[in-house]
C-alpha atoms as a PDB file:
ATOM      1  CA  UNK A   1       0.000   0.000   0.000  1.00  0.00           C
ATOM      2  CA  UNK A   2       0.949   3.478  -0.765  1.00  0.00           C
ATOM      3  CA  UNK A   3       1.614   5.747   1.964  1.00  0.00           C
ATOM      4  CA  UNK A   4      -1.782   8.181   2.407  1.00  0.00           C
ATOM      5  CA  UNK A   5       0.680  11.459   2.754  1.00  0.00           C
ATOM      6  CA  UNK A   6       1.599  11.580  -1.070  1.00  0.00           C
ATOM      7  CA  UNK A   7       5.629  10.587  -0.353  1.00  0.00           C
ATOM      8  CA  UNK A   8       5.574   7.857  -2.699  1.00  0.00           C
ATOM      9  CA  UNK A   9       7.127   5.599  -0.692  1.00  0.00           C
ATOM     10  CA  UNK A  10       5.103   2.350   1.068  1.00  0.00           C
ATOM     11  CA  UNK A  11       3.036   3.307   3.955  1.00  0.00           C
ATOM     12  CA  UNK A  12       5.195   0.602   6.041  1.00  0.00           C
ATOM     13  CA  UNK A  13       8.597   2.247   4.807  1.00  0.00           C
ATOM     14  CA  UNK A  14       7.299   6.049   5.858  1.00  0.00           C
ATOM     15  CA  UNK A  15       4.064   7.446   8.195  1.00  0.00           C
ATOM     16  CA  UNK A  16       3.986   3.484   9.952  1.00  0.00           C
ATOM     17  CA  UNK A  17       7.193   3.648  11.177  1.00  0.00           C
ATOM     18  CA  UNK A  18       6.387   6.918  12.905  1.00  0.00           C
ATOM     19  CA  UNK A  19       2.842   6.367  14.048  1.00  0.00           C
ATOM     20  CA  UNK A  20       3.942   2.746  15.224  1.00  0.00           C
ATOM     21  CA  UNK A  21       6.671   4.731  17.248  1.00  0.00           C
ATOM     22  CA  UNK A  22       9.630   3.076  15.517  1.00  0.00           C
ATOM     23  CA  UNK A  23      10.813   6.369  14.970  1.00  0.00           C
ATOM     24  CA  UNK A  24      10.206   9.938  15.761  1.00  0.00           C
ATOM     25  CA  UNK A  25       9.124  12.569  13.150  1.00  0.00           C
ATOM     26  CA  UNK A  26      12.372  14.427  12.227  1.00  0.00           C
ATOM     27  CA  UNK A  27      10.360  17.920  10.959  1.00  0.00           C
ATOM     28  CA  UNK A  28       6.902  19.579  11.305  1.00  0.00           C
ATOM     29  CA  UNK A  29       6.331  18.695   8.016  1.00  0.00           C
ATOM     30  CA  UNK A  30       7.375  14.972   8.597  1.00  0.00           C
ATOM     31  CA  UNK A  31       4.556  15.271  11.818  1.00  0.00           C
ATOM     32  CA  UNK A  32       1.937  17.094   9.496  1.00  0.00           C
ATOM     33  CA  UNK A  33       2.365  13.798   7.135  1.00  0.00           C
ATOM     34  CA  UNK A  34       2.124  11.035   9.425  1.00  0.00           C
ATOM     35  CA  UNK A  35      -0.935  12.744  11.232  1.00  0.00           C
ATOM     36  CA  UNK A  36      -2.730  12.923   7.324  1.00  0.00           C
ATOM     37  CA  UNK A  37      -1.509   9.447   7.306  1.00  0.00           C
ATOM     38  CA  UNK A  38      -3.114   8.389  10.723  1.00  0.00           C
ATOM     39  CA  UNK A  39      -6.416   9.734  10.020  1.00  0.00           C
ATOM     40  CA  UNK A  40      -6.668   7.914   6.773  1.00  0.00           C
ATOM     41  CA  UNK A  41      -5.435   4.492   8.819  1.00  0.00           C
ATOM     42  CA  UNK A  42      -8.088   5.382  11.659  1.00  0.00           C
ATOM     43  CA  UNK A  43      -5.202   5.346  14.315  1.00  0.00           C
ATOM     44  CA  UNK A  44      -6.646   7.625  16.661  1.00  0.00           C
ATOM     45  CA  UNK A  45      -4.365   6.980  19.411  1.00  0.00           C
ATOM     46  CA  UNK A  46      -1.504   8.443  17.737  1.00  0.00           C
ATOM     47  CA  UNK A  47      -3.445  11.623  16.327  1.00  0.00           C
ATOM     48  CA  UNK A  48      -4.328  12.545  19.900  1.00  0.00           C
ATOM     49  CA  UNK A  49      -0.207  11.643  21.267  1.00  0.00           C
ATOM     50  CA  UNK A  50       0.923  13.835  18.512  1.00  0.00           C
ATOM     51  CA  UNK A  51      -1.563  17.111  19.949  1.00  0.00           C
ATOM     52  CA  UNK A  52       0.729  19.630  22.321  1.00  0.00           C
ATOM     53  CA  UNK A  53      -0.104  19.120  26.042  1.00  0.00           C
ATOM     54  CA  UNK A  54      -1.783  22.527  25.694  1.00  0.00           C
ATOM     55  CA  UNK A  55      -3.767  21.453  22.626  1.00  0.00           C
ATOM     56  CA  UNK A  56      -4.564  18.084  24.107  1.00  0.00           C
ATOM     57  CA  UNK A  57      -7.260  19.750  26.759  1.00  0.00           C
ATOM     58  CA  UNK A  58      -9.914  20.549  23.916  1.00  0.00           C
ATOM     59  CA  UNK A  59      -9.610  17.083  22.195  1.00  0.00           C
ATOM     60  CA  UNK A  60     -11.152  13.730  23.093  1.00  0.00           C
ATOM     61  CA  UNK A  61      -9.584   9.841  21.491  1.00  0.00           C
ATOM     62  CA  UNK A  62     -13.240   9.398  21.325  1.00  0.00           C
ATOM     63  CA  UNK A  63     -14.197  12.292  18.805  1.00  0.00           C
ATOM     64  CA  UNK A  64     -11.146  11.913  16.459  1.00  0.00           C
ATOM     65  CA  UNK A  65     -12.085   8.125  16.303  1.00  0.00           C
ATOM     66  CA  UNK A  66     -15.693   9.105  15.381  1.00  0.00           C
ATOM     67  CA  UNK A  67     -14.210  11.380  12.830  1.00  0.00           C
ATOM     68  CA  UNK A  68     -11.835   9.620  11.688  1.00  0.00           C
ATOM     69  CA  UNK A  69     -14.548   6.421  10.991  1.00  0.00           C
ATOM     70  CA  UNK A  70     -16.757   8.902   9.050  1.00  0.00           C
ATOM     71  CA  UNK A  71     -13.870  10.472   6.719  1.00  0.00           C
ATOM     72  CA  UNK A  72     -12.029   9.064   3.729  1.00  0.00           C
ATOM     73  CA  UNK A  73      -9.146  10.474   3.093  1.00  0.00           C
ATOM     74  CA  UNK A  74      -8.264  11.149  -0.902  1.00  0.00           C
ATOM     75  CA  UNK A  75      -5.088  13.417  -0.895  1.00  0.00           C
ATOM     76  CA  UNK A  76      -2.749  15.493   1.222  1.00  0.00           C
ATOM     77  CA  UNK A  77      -1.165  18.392  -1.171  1.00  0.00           C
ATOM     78  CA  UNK A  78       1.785  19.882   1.180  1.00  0.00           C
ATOM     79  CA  UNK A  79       2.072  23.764  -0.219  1.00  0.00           C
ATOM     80  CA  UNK A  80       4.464  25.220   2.436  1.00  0.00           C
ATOM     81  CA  UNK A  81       7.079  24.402   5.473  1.00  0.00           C
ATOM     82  CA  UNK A  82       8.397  27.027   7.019  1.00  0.00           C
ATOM     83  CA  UNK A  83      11.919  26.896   8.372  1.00  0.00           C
ATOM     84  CA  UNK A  84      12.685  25.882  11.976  1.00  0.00           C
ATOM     85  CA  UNK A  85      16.301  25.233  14.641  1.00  0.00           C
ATOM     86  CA  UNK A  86      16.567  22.448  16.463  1.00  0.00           C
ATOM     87  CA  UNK A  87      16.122  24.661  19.627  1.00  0.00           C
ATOM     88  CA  UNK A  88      12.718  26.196  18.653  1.00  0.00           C
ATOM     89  CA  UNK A  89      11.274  25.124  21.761  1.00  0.00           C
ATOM     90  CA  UNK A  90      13.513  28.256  23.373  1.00  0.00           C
ATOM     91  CA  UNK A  91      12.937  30.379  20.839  1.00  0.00           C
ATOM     92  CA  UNK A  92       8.654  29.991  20.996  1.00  0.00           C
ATOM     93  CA  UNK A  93       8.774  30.629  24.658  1.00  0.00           C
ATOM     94  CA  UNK A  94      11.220  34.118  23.849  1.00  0.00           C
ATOM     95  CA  UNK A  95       9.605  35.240  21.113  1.00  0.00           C
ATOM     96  CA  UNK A  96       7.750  38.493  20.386  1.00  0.00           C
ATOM     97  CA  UNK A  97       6.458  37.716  17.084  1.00  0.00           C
ATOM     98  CA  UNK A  98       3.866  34.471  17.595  1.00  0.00           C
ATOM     99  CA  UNK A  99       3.916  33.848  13.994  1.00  0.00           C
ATOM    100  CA  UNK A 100       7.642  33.339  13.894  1.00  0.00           C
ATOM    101  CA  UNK A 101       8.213  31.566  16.760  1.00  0.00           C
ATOM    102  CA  UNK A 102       6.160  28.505  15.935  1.00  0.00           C
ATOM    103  CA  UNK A 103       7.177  26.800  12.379  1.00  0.00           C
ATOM    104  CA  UNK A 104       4.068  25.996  10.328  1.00  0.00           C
ATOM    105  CA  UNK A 105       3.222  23.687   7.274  1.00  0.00           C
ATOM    106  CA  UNK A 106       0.470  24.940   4.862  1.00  0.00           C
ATOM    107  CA  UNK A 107      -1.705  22.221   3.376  1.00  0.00           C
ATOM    108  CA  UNK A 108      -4.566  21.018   1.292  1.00  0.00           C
ATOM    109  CA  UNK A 109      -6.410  17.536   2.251  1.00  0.00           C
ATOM    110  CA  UNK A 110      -9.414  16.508  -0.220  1.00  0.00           C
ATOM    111  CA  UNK A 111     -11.588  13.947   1.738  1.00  0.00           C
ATOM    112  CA  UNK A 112     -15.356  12.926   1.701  1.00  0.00           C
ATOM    113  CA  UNK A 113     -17.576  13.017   4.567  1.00  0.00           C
ATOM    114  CA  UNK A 114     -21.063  12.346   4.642  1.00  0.00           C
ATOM    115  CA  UNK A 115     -21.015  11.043   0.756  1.00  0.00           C
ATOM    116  CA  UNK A 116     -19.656  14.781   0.367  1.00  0.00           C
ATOM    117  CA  UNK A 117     -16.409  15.845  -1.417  1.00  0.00           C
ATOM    118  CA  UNK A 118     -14.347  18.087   0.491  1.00  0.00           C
ATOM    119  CA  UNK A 119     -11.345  20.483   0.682  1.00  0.00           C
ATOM    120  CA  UNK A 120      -9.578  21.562   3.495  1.00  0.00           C
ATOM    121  CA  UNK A 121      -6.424  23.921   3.552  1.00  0.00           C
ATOM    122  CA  UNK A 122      -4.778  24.680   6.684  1.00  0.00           C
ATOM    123  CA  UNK A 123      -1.775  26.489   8.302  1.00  0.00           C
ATOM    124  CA  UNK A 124      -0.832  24.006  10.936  1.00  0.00           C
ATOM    125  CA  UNK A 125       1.143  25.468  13.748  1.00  0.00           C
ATOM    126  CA  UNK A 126       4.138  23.245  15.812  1.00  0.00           C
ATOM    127  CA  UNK A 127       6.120  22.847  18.681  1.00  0.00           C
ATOM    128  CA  UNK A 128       8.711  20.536  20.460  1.00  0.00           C
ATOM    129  CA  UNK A 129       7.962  19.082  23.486  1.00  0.00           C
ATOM    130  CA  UNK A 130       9.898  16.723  25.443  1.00  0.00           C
ATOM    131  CA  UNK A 131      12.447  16.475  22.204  1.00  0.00           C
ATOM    132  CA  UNK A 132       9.736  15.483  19.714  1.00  0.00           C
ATOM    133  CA  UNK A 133       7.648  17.585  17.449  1.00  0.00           C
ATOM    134  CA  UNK A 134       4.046  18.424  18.329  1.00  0.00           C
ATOM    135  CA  UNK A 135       0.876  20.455  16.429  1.00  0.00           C
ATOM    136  CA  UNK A 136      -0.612  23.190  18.429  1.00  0.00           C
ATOM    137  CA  UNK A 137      -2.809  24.237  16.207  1.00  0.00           C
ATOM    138  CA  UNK A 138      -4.171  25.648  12.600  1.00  0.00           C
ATOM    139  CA  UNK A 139      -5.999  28.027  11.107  1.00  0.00           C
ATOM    140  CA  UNK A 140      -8.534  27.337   8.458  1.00  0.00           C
ATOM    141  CA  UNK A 141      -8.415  29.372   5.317  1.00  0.00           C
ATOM    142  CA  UNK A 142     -10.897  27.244   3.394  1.00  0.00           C
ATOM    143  CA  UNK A 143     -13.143  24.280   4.206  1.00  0.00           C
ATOM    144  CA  UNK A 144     -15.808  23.480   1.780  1.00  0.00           C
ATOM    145  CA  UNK A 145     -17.626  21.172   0.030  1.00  0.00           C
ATOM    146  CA  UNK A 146     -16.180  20.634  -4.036  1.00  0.00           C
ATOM    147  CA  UNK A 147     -18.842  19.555  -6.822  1.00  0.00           C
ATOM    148  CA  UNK A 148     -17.442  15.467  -7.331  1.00  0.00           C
ATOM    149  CA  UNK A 149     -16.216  15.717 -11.488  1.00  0.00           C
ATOM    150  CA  UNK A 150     -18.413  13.636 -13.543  1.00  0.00           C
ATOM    151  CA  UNK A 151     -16.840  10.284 -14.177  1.00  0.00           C
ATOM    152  CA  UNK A 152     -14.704  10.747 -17.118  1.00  0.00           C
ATOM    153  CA  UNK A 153     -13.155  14.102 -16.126  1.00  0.00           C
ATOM    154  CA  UNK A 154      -9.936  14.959 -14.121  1.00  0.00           C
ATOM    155  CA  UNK A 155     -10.220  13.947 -10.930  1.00  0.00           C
ATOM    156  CA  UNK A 156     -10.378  17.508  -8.271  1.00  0.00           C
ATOM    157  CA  UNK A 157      -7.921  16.504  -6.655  1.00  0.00           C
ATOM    158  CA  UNK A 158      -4.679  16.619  -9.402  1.00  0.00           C
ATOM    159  CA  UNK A 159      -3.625  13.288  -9.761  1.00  0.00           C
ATOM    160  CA  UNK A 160      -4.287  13.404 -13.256  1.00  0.00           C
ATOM    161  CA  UNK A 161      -6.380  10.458 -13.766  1.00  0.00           C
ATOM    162  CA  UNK A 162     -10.490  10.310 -14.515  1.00  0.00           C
ATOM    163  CA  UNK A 163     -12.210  10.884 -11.491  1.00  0.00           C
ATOM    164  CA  UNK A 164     -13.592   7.359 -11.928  1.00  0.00           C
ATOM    165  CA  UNK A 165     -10.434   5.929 -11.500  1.00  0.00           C
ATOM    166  CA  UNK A 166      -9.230   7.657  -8.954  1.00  0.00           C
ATOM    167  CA  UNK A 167     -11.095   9.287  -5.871  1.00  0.00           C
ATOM    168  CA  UNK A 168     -14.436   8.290  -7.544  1.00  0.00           C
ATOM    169  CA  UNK A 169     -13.801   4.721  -7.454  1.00  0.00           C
END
């Protein structure tokens, strides 16, 4: 199987090894991935480990489970990483500037919910905590429902295959 986050590498070669704890996300970005790549496994446990200890307060295993049972996941389009040290953790708690003291990772995720098609793009924001990368949080620019391509057409979400063939099937 192909990993979910779009690496195109095996999903047991790349997210598993990091959601199964074999090893530890090396980047925000590398986090961001194996989080897209959790919710399309249903591994619930992991998405809630991976939340800051901050963010952690406003989630439930229980209500990412539910959500994660009710999505399919189609594609994760990665537009943006920002930068980051090693010793961000420092820097986040010294900073004036909120925006630059967290890194961030701008994405897209098509998924369908309900029978609905759907696009999501979000500015994630991260942090380290006890020496291993964590999201805090992200701001949705856009969130909406797409009209599904009819069968023969391009499928929304770039691959460049009919729709049939690809998130329609």
């Amino acid at each position: 199987m192909q990993c979910p986050c779009g690496s195109n590498k095996s999903f047991k070669q790349c997210c598993f090894l990091i959601i199964n704890e074999e090893i530890k996300a090396e980047s925000p970005e590398q986090l961001m991935r194996s989080r897209y790549s959790a919710y399309a496994t249903k591994s619930a446990d992991y998405i809630y480990q991976t939340y800051a200890e901050s963010s952690k307060v406003q989630q439930s295993i229980d209500d990412i489970s539910e959500w994660a049972q009710e999505t399919k996941w189609l594609k994760l389009t990665i537009h943006s990483a920002s930068e980051y040290n090693i010793g961000m953790e420092n820097n986040a708690i010294n900073a004036t500037n909120e925006e630059q003291a967290f890194p961030t990772v701008i994405f897209s995720a098509y998924y369908k919910h309900q029978g609905k098609y759907c696009l999501m793009k979000e500015t994630s924001r991260f942090i380290m905590e006890d020496s291993q990368w964590r999201y805090l949080d992200g701001a949705v620019s856009n969130n909406g429902e797409l009209v599904a391509p009819k069968r023969n057409e391009l499928c929304f979400c770039q691959s460049q295959r009919k729709f049939k063939q690809c998130c329609g099937s």
